[in-house]
Every structure is written in structure tokens, then in C-alpha cells.
C-alpha atoms as a PDB file:
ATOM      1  CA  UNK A   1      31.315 111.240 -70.615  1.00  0.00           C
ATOM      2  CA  UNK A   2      34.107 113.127 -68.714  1.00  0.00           C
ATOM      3  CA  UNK A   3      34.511 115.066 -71.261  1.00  0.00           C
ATOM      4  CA  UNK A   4      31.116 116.184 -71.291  1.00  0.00           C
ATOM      5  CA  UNK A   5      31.239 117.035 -68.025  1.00  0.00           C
ATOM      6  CA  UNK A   6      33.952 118.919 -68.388  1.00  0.00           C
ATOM      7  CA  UNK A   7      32.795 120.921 -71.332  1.00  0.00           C
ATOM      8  CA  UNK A   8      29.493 121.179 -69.327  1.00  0.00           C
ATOM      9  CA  UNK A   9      31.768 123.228 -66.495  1.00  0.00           C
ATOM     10  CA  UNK A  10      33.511 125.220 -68.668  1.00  0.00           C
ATOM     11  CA  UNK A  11      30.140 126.370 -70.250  1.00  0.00           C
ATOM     12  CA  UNK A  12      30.148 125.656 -73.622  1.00  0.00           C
ATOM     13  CA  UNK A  13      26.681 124.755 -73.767  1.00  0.00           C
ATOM     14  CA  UNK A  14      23.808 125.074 -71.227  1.00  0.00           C
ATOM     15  CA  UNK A  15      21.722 122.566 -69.787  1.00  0.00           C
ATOM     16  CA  UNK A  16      18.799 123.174 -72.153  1.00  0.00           C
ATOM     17  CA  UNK A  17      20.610 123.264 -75.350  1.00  0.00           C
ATOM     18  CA  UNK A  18      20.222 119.885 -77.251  1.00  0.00           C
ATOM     19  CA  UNK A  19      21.537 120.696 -80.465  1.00  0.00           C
ATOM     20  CA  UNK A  20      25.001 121.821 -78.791  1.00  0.00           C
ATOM     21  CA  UNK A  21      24.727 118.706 -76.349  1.00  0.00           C
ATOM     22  CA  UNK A  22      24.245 116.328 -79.331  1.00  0.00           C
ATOM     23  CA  UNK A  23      27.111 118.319 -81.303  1.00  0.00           C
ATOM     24  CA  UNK A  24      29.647 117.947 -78.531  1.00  0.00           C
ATOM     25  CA  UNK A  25      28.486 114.167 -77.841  1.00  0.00           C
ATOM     26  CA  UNK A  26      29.044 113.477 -81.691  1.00  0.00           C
ATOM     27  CA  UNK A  27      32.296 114.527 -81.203  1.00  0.00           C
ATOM     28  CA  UNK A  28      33.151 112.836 -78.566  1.00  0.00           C
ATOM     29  CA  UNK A  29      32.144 109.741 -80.041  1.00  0.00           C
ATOM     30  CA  UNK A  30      34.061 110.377 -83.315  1.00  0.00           C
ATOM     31  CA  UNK A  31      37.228 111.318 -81.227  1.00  0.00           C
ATOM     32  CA  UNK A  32      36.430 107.853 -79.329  1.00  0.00           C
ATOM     33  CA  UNK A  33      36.048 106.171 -82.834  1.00  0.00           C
ATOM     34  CA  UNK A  34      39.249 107.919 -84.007  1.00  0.00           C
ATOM     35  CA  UNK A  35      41.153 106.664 -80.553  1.00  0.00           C
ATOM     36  CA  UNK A  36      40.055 102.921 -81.479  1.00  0.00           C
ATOM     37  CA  UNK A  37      41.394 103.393 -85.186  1.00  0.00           C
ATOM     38  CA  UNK A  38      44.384 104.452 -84.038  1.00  0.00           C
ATOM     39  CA  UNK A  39      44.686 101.588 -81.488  1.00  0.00           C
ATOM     40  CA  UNK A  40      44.104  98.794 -83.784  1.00  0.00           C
ATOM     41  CA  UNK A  41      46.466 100.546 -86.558  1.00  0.00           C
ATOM     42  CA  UNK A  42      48.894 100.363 -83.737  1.00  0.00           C
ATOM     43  CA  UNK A  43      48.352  96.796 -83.453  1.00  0.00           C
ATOM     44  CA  UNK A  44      48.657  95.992 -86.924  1.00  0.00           C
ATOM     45  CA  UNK A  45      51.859  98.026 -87.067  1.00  0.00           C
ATOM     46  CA  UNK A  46      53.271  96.410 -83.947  1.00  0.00           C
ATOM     47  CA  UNK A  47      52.336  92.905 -85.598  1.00  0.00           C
ATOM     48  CA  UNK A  48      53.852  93.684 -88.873  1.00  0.00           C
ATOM     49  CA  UNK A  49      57.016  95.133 -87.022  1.00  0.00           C
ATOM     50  CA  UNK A  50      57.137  91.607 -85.097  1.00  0.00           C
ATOM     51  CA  UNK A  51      57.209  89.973 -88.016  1.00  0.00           C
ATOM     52  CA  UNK A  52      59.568  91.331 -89.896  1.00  0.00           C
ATOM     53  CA  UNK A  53      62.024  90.733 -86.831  1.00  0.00           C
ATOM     54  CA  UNK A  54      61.007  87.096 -87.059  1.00  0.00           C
ATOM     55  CA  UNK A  55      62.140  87.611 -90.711  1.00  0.00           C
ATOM     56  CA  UNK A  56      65.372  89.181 -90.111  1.00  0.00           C
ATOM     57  CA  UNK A  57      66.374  87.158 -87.508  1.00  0.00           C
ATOM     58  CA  UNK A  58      66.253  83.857 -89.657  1.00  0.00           C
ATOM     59  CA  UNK A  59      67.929  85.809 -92.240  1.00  0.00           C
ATOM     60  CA  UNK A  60      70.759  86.724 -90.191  1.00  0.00           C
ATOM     61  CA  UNK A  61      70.827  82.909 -88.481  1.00  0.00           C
ATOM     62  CA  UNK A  62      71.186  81.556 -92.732  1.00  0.00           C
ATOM     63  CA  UNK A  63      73.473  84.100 -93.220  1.00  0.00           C
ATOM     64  CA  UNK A  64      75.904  83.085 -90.118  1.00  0.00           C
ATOM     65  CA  UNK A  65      75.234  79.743 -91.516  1.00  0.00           C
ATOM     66  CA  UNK A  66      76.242  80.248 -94.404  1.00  0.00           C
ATOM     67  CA  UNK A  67      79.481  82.106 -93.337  1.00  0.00           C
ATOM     68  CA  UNK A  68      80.269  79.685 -91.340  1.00  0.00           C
ATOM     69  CA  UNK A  69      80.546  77.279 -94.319  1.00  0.00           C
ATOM     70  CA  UNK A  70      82.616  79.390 -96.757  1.00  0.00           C
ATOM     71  CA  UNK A  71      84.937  80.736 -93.412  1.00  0.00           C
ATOM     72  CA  UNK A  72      88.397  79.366 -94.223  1.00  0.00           C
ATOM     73  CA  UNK A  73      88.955  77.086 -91.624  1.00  0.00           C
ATOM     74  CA  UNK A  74      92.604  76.924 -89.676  1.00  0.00           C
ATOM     75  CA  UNK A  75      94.584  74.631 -91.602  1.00  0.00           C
ATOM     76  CA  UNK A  76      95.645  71.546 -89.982  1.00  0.00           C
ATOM     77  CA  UNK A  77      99.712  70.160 -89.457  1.00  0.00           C
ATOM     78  CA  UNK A  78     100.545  69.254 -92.930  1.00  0.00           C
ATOM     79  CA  UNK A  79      98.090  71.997 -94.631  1.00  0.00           C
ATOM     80  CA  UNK A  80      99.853  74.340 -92.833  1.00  0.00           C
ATOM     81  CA  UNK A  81     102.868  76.849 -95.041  1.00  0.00           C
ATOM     82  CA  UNK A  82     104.521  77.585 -91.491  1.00  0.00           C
ATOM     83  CA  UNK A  83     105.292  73.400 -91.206  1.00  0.00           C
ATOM     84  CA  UNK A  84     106.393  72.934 -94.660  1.00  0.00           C
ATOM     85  CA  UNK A  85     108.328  76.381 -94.718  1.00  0.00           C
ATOM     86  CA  UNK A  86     110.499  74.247 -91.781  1.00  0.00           C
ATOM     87  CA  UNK A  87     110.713  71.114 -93.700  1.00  0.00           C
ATOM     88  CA  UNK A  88     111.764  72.729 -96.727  1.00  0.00           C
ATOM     89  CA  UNK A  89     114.518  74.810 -94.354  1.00  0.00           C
ATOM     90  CA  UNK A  90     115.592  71.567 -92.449  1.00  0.00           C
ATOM     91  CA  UNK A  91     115.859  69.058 -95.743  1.00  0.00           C
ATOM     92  CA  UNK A  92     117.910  72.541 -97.680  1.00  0.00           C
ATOM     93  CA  UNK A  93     120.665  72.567 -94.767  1.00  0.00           C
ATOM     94  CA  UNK A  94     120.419  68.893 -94.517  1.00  0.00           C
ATOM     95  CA  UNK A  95     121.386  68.514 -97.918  1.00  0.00           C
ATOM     96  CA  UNK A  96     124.059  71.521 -97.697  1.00  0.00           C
ATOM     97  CA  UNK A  97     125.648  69.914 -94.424  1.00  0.00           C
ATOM     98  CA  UNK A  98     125.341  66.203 -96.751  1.00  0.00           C
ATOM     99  CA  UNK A  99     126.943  67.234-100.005  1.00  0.00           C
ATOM    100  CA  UNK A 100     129.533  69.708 -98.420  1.00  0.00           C
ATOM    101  CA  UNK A 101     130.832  66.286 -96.457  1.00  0.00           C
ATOM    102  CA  UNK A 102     130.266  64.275 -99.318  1.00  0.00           C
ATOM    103  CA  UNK A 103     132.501  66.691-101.774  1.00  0.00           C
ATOM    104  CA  UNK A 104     135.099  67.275 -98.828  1.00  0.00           C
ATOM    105  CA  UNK A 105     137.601  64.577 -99.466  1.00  0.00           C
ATOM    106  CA  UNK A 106     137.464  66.039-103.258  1.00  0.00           C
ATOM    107  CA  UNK A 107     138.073  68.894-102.356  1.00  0.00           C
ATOM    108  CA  UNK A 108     141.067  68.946-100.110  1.00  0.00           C
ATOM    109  CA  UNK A 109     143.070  66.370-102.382  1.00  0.00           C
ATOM    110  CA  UNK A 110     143.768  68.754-104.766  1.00  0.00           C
END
């Protein structure tokens, strides 16, 4: 109706012409009927886009899941190489230190 008004003032049509009143009125009602199509593809885009957020947000939570299963977790004490790299080191000069006393006496009576 504004807009008719507005069309009025800027003199498109005059006050007695019917055919360009219904014209402009048709218009205005297909622009309206244009406006509402566009608002309710707007909501059905908006819902669609709200749904596939839903979507990719439970695909990313079974995805961290899932990581979360296959991570490699820290090894514990006796999994760990550091540990048994030290073992392995202590036990070698252990049984350097053992056998170098144990072949000493040999070794100095000759």
C-alpha cells in the first residue's frame, strides 16, 4: 500500500486511471508474493544448513572417537624402549664388571 502511495506521488498514474491502478497493484502483489517465496526458501535453506551441521558435528564427534581408539597410547614402565634400553645397559656392564673379576686371577698368573 506504501508503495502505491508512493507511486501515486510520483505520478505514475492519476487518480482516475483504473487500468494503471490495477497494473501497479498487481505488481505489488506479485513482488509481495515473490518476497514470501523468497522468505520461506530462506527457511528451508536455513533448515537444511542446520541440519547438515547436526550431521557434521556427529561425524566429527565418531571421528574423534574413533581416533581416540587407534591413538597409540603412552606406553607404560615395562612397555617402554627407554626402561629396557637401561636394563639392557646396566645387566651389559654388570656382566663386563662380573666376568672381568671372574677371569682376573687367570689372567695375572700367567
Amino acid at each position: 500500500m506504501i508503495a502505491l502511495l508512493v507511486l501515486l506521488s510520483v505520478g505514475a498514474c492519476t487518480i482516475d486511471d483504473a487500468p494503471c491502478w490495477r497494473a501497479l497493484t498487481l505488481e505489488q502483489s506479485e513482488r509481495a508474493d515473490r518476497a514470501e517465496q523468497r522468505v520461506l526458501l530462506e527457511r528451508s535453506a536455513r533448515s537444511i544448513v542446520e541440519l547438515m551441521v547436526r550431521d557434521e558435528s556427529q561425524r566429527a564427534d565418531r571421528w574423534r572417537e574413533t581416533a581416540n581408539q587407534v591413538a597409540q597410547k603412552i606406553p607404560t614402565l615395562l612397555e617402554s624402549p627407554y626402561f629396557w634400553m637401561g636394563v639392557g645397559l646396566f645387566l651389559g656392564v654388570g656382566a663386563t664388571v662380573g666376568v672381568a673379576y671372574a677371569l682376573k686371577p687367570v689372567l695375572l698368573s700367567r
